[in-house]
N, C-alpha and C. Protein backbone atom coordinates (compact mmCIF):
# COMPACT_ATOMS: atom_id res chain seq x y z
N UNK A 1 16.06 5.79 43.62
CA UNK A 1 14.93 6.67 43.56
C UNK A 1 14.91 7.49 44.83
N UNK A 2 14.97 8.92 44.83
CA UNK A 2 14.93 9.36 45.68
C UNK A 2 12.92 9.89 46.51
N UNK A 3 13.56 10.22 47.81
CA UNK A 3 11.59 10.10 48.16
C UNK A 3 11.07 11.12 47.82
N UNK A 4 11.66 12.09 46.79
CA UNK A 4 10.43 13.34 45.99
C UNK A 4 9.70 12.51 44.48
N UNK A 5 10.68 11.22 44.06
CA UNK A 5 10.04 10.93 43.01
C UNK A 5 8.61 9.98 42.83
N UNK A 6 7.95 10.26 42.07
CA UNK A 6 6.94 9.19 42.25
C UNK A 6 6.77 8.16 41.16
N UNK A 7 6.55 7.12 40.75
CA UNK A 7 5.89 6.48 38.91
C UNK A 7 4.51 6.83 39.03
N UNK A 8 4.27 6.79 38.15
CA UNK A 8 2.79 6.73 37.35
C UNK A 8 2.91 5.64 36.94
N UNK A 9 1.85 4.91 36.95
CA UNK A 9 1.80 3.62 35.94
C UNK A 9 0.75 3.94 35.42
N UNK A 10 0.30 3.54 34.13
CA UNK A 10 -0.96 3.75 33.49
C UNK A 10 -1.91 3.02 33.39
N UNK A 11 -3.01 2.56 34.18
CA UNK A 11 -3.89 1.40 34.93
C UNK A 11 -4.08 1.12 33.10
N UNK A 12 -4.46 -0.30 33.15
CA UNK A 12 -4.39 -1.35 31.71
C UNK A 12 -6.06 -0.16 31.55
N UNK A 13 -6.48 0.03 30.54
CA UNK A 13 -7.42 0.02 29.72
C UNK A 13 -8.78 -0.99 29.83
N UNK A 14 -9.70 -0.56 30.27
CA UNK A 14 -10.85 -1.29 30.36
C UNK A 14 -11.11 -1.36 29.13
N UNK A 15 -11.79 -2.42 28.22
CA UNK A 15 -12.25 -3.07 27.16
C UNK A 15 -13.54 -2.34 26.98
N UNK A 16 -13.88 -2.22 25.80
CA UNK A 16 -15.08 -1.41 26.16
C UNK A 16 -16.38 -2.79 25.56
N UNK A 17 -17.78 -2.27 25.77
CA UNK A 17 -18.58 -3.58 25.36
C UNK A 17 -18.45 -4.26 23.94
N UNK A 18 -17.88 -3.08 23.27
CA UNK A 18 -17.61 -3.64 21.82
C UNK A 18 -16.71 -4.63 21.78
N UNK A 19 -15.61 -3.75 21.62
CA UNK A 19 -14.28 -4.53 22.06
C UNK A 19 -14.35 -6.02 22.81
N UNK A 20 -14.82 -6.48 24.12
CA UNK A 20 -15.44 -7.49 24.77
C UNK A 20 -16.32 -8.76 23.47
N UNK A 21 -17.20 -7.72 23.56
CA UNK A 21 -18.44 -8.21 22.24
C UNK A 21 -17.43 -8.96 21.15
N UNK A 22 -16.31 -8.02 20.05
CA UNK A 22 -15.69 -8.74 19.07
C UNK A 22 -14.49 -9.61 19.50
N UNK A 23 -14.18 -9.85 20.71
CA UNK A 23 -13.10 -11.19 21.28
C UNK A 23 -13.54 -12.01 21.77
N UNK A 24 -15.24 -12.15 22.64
CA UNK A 24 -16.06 -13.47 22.34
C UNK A 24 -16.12 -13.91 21.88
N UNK A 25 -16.65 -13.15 20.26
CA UNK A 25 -17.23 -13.61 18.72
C UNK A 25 -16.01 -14.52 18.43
N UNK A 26 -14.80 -13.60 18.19
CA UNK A 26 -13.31 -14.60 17.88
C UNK A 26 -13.34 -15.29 18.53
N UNK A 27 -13.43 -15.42 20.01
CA UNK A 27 -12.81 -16.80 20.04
C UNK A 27 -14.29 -17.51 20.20
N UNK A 28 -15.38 -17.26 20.46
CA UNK A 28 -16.56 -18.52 19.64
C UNK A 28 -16.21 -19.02 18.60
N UNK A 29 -15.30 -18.16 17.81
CA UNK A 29 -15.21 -19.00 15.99
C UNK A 29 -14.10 -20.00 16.18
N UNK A 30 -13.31 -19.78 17.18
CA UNK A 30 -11.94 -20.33 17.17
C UNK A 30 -12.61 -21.86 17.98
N UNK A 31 -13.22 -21.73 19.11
CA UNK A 31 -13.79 -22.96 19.97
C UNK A 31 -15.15 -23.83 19.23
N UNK A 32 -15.95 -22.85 18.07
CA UNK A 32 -16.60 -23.76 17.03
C UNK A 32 -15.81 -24.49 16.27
N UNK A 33 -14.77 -24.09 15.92
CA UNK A 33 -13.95 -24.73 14.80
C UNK A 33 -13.45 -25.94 15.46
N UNK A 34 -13.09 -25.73 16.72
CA UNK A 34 -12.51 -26.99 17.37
C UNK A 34 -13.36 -27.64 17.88
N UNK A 35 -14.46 -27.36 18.31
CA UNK A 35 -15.51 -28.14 18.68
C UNK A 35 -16.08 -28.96 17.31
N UNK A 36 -16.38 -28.31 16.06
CA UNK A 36 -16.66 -29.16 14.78
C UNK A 36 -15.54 -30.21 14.68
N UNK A 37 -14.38 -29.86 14.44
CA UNK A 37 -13.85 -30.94 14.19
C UNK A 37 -13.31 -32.55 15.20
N UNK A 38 -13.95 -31.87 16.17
CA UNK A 38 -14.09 -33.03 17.16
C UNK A 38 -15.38 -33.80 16.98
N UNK A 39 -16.26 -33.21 16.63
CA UNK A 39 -17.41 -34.08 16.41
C UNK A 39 -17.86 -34.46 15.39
N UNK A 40 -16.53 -34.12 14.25
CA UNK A 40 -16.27 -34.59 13.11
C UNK A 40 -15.98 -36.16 13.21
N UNK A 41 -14.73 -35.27 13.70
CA UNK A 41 -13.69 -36.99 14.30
C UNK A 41 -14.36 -38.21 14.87
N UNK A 42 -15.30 -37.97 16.52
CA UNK A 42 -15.74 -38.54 16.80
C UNK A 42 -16.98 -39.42 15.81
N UNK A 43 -17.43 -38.67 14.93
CA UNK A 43 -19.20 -39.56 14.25
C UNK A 43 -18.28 -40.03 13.34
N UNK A 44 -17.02 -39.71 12.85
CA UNK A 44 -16.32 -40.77 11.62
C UNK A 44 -15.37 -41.90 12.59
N UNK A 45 -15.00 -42.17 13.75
CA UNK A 45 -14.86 -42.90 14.55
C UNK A 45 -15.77 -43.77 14.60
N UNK A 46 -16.70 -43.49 15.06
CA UNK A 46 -18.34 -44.33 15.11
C UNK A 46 -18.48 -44.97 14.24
N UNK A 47 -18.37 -44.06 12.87
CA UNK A 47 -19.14 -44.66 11.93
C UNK A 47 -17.78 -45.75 10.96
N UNK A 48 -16.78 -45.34 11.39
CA UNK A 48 -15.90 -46.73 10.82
C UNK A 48 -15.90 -47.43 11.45
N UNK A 49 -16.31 -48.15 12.51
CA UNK A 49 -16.51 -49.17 13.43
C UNK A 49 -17.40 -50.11 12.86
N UNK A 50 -18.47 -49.07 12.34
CA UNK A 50 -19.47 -50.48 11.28
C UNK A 50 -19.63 -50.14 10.10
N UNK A 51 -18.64 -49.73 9.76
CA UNK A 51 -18.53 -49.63 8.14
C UNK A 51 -19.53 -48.34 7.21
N UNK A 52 -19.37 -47.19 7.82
CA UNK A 52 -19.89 -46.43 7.47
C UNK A 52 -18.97 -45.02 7.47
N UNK A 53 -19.80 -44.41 6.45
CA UNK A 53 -19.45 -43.06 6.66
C UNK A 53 -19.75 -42.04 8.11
N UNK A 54 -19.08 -40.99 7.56
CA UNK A 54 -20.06 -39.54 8.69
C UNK A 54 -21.19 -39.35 8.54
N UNK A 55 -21.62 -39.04 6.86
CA UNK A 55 -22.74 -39.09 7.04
C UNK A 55 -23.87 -39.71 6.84
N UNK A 56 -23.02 -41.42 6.47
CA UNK A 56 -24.32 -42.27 6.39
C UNK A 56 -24.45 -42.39 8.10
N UNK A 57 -23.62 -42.46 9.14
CA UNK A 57 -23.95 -42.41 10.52
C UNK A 57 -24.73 -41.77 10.80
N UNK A 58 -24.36 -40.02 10.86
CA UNK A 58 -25.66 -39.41 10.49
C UNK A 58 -27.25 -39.00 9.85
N UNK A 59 -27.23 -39.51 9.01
CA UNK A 59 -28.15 -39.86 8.17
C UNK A 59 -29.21 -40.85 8.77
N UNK A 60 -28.21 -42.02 9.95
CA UNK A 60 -29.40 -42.98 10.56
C UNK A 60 -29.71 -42.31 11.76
N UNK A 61 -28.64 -41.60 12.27
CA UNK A 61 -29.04 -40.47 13.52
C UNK A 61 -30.65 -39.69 13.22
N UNK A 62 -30.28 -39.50 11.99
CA UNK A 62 -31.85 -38.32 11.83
C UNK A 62 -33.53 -39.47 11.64
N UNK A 63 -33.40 -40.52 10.57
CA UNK A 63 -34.20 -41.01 10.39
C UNK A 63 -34.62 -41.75 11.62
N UNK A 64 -33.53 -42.02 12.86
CA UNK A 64 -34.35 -42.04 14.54
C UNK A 64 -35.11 -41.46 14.75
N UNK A 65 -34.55 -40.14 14.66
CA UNK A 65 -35.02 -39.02 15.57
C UNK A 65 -36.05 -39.02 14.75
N UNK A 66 -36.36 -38.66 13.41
CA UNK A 66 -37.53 -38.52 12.38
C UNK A 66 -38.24 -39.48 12.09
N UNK A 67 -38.41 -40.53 12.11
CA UNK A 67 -38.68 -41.71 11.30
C UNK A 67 -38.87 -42.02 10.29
N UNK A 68 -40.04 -42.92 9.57
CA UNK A 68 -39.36 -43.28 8.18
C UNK A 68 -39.88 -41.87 7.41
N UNK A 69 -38.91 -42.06 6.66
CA UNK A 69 -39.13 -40.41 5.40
C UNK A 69 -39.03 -40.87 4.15
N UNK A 70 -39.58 -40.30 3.13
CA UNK A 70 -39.25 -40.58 1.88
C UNK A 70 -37.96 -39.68 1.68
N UNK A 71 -36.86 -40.58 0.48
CA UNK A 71 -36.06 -39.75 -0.34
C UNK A 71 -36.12 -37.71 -0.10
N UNK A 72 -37.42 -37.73 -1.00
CA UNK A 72 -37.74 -36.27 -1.02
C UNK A 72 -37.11 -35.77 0.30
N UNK A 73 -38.32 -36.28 1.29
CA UNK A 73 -38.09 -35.23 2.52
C UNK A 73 -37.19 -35.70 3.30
N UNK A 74 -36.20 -36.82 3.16
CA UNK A 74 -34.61 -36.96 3.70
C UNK A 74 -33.74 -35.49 3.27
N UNK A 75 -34.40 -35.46 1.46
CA UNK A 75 -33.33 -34.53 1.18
C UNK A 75 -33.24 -32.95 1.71
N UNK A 76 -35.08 -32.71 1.92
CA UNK A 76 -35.69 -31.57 2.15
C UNK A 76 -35.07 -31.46 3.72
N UNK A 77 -35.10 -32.44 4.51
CA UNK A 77 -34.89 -31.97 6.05
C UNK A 77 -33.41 -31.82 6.22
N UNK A 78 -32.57 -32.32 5.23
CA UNK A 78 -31.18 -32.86 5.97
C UNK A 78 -30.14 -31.89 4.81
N UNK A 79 -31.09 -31.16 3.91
CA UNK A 79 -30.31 -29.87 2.94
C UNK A 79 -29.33 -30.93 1.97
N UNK A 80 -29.01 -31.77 1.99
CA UNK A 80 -28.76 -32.72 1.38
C UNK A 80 -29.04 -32.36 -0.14
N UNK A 81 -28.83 -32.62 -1.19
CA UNK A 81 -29.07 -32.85 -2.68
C UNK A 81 -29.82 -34.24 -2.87
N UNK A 82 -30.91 -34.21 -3.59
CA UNK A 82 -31.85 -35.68 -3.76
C UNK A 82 -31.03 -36.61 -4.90
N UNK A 83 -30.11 -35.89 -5.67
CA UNK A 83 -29.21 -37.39 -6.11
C UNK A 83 -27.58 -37.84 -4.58
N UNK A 84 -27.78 -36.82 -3.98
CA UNK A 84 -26.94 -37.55 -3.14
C UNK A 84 -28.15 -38.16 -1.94
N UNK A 85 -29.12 -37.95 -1.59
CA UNK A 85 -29.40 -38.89 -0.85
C UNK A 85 -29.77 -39.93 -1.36
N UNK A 86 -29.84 -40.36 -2.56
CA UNK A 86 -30.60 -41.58 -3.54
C UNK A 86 -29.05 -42.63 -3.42
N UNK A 87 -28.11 -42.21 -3.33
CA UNK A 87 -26.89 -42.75 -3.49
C UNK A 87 -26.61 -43.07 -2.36
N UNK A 88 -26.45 -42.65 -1.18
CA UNK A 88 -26.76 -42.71 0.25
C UNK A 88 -27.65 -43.71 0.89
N UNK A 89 -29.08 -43.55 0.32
CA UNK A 89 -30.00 -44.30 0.49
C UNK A 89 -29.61 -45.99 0.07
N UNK A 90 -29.16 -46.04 -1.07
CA UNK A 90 -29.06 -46.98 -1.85
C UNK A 90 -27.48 -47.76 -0.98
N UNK A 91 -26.51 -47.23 -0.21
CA UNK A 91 -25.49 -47.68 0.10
C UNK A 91 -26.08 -48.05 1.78
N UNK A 92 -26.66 -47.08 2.02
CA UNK A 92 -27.11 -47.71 3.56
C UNK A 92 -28.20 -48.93 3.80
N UNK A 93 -29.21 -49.08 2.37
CA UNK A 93 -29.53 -50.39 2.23
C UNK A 93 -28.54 -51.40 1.71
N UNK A 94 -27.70 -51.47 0.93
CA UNK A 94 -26.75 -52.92 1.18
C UNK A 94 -25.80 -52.76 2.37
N UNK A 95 -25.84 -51.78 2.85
CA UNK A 95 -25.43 -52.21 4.67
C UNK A 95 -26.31 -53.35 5.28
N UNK A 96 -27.33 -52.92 4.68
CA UNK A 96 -28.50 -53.80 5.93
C UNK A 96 -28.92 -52.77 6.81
N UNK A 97 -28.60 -50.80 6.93
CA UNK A 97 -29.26 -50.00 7.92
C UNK A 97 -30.55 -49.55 8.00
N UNK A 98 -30.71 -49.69 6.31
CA UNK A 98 -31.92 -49.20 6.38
C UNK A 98 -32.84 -50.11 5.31
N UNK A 99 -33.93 -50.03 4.64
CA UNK A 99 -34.36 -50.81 3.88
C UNK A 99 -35.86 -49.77 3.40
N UNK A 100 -36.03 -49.84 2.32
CA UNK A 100 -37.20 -48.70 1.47
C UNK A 100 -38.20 -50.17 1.86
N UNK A 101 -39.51 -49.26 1.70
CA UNK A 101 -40.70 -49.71 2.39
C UNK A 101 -41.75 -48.77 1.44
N UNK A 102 -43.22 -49.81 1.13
CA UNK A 102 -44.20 -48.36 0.43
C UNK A 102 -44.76 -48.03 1.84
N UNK A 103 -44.62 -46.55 1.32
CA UNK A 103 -45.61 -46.16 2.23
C UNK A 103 -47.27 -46.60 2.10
N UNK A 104 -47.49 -45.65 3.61
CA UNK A 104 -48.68 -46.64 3.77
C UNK A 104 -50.21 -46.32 3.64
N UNK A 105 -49.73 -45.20 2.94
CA UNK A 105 -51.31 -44.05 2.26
C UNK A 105 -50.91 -44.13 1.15
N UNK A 106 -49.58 -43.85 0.43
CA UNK A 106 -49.97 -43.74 -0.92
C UNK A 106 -49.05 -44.71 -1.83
N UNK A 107 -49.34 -45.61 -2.27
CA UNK A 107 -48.08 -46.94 -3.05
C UNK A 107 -47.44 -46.12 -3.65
N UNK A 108 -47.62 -45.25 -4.54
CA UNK A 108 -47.07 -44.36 -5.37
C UNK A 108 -45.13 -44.21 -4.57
N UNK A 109 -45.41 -43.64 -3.47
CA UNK A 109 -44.19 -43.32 -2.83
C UNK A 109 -43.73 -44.64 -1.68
N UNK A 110 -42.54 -44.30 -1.52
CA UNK A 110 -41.51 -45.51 -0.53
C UNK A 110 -40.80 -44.46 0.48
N UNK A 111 -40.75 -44.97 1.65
CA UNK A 111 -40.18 -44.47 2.95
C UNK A 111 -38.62 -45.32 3.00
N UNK A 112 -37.96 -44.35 3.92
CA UNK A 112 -36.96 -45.08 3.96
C UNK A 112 -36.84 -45.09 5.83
N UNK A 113 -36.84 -46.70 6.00
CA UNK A 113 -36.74 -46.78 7.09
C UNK A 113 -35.75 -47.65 7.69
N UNK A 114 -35.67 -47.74 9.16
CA UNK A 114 -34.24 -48.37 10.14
C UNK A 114 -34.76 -49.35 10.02
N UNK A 115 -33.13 -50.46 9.97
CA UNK A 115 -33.33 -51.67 10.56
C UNK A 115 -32.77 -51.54 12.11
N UNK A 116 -34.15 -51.57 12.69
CA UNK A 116 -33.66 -51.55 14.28
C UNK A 116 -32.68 -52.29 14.95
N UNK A 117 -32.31 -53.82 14.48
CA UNK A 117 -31.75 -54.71 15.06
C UNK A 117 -30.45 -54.20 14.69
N UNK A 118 -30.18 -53.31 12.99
CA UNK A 118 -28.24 -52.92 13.22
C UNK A 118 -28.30 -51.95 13.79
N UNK A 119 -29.08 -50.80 14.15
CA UNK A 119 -29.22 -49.80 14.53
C UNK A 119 -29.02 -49.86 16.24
N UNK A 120 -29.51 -51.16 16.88
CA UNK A 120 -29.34 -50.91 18.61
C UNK A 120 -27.88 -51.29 18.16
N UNK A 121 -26.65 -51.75 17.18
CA UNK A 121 -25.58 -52.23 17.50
C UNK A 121 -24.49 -50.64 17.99
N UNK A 122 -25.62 -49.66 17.02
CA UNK A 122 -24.57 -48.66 17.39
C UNK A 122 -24.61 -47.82 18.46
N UNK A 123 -25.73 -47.90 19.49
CA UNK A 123 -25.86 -47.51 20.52
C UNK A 123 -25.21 -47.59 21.51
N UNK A 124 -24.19 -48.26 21.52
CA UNK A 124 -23.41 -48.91 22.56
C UNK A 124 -22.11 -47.57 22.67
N UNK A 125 -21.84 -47.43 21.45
CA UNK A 125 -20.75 -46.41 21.14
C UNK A 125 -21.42 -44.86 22.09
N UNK A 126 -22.08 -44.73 21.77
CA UNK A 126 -22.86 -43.75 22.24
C UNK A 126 -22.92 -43.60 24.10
N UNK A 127 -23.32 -44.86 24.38
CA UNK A 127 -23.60 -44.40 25.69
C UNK A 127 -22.40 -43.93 27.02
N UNK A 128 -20.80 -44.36 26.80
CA UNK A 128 -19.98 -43.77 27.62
C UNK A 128 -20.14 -42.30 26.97
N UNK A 129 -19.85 -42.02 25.83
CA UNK A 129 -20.35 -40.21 25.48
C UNK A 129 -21.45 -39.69 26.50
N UNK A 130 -22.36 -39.98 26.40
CA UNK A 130 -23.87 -39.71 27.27
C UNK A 130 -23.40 -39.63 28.38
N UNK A 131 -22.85 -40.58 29.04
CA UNK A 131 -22.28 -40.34 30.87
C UNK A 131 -21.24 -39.34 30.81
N UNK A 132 -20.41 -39.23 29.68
CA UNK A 132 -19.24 -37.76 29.92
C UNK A 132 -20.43 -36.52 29.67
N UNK A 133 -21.10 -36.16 29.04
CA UNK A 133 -22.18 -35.25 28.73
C UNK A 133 -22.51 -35.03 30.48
N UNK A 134 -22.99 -35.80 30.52
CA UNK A 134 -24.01 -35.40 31.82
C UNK A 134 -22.92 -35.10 33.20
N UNK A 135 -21.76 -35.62 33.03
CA UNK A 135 -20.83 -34.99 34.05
C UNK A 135 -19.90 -34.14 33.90
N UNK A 136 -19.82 -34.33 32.80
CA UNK A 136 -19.14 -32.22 32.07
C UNK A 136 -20.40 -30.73 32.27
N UNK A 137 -21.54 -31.01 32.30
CA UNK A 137 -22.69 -30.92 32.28
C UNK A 137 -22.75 -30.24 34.05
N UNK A 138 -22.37 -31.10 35.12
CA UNK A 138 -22.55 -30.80 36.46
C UNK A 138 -22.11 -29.14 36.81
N UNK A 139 -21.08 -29.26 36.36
CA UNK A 139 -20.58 -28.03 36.88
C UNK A 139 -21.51 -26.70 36.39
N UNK A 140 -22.34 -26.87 35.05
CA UNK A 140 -22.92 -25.52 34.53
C UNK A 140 -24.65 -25.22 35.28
N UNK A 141 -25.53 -24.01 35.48
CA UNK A 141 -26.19 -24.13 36.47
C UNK A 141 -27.84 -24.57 35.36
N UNK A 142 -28.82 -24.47 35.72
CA UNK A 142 -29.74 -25.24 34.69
C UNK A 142 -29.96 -23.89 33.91
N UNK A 143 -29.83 -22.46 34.11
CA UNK A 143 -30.07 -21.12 33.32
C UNK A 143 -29.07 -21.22 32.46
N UNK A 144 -27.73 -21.59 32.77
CA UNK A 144 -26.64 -21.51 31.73
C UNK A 144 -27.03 -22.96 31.15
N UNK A 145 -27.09 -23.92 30.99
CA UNK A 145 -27.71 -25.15 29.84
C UNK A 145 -28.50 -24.67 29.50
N UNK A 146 -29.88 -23.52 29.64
CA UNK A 146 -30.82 -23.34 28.95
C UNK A 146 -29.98 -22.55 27.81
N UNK A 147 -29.41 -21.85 28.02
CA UNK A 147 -28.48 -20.51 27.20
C UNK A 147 -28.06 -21.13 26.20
N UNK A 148 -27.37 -22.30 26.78
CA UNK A 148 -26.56 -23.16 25.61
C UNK A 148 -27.32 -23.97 24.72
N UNK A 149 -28.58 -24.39 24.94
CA UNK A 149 -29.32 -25.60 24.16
C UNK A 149 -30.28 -24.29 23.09
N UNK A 150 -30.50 -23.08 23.82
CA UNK A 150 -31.23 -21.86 22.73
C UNK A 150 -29.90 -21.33 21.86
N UNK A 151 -28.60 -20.95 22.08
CA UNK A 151 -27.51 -21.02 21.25
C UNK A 151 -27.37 -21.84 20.09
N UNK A 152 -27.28 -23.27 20.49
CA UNK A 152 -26.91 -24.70 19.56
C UNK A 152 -28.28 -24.58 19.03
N UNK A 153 -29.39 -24.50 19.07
CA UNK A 153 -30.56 -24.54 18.44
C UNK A 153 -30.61 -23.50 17.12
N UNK A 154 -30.45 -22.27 17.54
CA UNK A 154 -30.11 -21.35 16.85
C UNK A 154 -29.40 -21.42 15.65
N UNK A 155 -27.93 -22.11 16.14
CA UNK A 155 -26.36 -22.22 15.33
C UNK A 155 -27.02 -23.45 14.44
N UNK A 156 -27.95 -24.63 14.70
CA UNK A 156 -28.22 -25.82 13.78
C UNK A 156 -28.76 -25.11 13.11
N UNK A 157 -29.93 -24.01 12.88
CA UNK A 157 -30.77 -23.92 12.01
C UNK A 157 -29.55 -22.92 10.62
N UNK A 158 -29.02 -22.07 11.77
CA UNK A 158 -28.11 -21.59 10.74
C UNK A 158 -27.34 -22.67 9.33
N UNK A 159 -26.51 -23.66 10.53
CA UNK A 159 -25.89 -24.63 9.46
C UNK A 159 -26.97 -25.57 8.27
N UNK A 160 -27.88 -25.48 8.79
CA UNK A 160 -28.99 -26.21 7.88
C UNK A 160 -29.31 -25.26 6.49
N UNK A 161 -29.55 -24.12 7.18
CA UNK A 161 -29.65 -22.90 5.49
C UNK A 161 -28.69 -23.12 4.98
N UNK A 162 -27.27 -22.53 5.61
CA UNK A 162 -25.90 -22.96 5.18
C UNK A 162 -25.92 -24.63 4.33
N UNK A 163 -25.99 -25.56 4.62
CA UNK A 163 -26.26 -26.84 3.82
C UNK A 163 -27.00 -26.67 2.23
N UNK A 164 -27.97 -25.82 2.66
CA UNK A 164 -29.22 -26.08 1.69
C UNK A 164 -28.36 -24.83 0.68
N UNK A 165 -27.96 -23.94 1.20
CA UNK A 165 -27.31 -23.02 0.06
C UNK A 165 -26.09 -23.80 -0.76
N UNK A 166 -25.33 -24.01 -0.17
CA UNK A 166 -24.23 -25.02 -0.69
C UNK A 166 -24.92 -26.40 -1.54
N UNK A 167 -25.65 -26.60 -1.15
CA UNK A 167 -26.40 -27.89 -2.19
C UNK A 167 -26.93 -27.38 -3.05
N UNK A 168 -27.70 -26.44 -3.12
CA UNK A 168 -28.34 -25.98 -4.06
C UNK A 168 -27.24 -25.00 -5.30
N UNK A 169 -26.34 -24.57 -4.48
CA UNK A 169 -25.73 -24.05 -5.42
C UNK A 169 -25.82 -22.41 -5.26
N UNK A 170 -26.30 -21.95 -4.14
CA UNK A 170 -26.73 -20.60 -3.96
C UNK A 170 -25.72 -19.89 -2.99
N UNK A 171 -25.77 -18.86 -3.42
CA UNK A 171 -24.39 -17.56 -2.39
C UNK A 171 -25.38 -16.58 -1.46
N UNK A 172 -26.68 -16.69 -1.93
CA UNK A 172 -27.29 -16.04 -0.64
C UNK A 172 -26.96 -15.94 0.79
C-alpha cells in the first residue's frame, strides 16, 4: 500500500429500536422455551420421587397456595377441564395427597383438601432450589427483580387464558 492510499471501512450498522425490539422478542422465545422445559423437567423430577405426575405435583402446589377448593373452582382457577380434574382429584386421593372433605357452609358441595403430613414430605426437594434462587438472585439489583416478578406475573396470566382456551376448545 502505498502512503496516497487510504481504506474505508464501513462502521457495522447501528440496529435501530425496532430491529433491537424484534431480537429480544426472539431470543425471549428461544430462553422461554428453555426455561419451560427445565421447569418441566425439574416438577416431573419432583414429582416421580413420590409417585406422581407434573401435574398432580402441581395441582398440590396450587391447593397450598389456595387452599381447600372445590372440583369446580380447581378447574376454574387452574384452566384445567372439570372431567380432568375429577380424574386427578380422584388419583391424588388414593395417593393419600389429598382427601375430599364437605364443605363447611354448604353439605351440598366437598372441598378438596392437603394431607399436610405427605405434603411436608415434598418440601424437602424444594428447599436446595430456594437457596440456588436466592443466590442466582444476588447478582440482579431489587428494580431489576421488580421488572422480572411484573414480567412472570404478566406471562402466568397469559399462559392461564392460553390453558383455558385449549381446554375449552377455543382458538380465540
Amino acid at each position: 500500500m502505498s502512503g496516497t492510499e487510504t481504506t474505508t471501512e464501513t462502521p457495522a450498522e447501528t440496529p435501530t429500536d425496532e430491529e433491537r425490539r424484534a431480537a429480544a422478542l426472539d431470543r425471549l422465545m428461544t430462553v422461554g422455551r428453555q426455561h419451560s422445559a427445565a421447569t418441566v423437567m425439574f416438577h416431573s423430577a419432583i414429582a416421580a420421587k413420590q409417585g406422581l405426575n407434573a401435574t398432580e405435583e402441581k395441582t398440590l402446589d396450587f391447593l397450598q397456595r389456595q387452599g381447600p377448593l372445590t372440583a369446580k373452582d380447581l378447574a376454574e382457577r387452574t384452566g384445567l377441564a372439570p372431567a380432568s380434574v375429577t380424574g386427578l382429584v380422584d388419583r391424588l386421593a388414593a395417593k393419600g395427597f389429598v382427601r375430599r372433605v364437605k364443605h363447611p357452609t354448604d353439605k351440598r358441595r366437598v372441598l378438596v383438601e392437603l394431607n399436610e403430613a405427605r405434603i411436608a414430605e415434598l418440601a424437602g426437594f424444594f428447599e436446595d432450589w430456594a437457596r440456588d434462587i436466592v443466590t442466582a438472585c444476588e447478582e440482579f439489583t431489587t428494580d431489576e427483580l421488580e421488572t422480572v416478578n411484573r414480567f412472570l406475573a404478566v406471562m402466568t396470566e397469559q399462559q392461564r387464558r392460553a390453558t383455558t382456551r385449549l381446554t375449552e376448545g377455543r382458538s380465540d
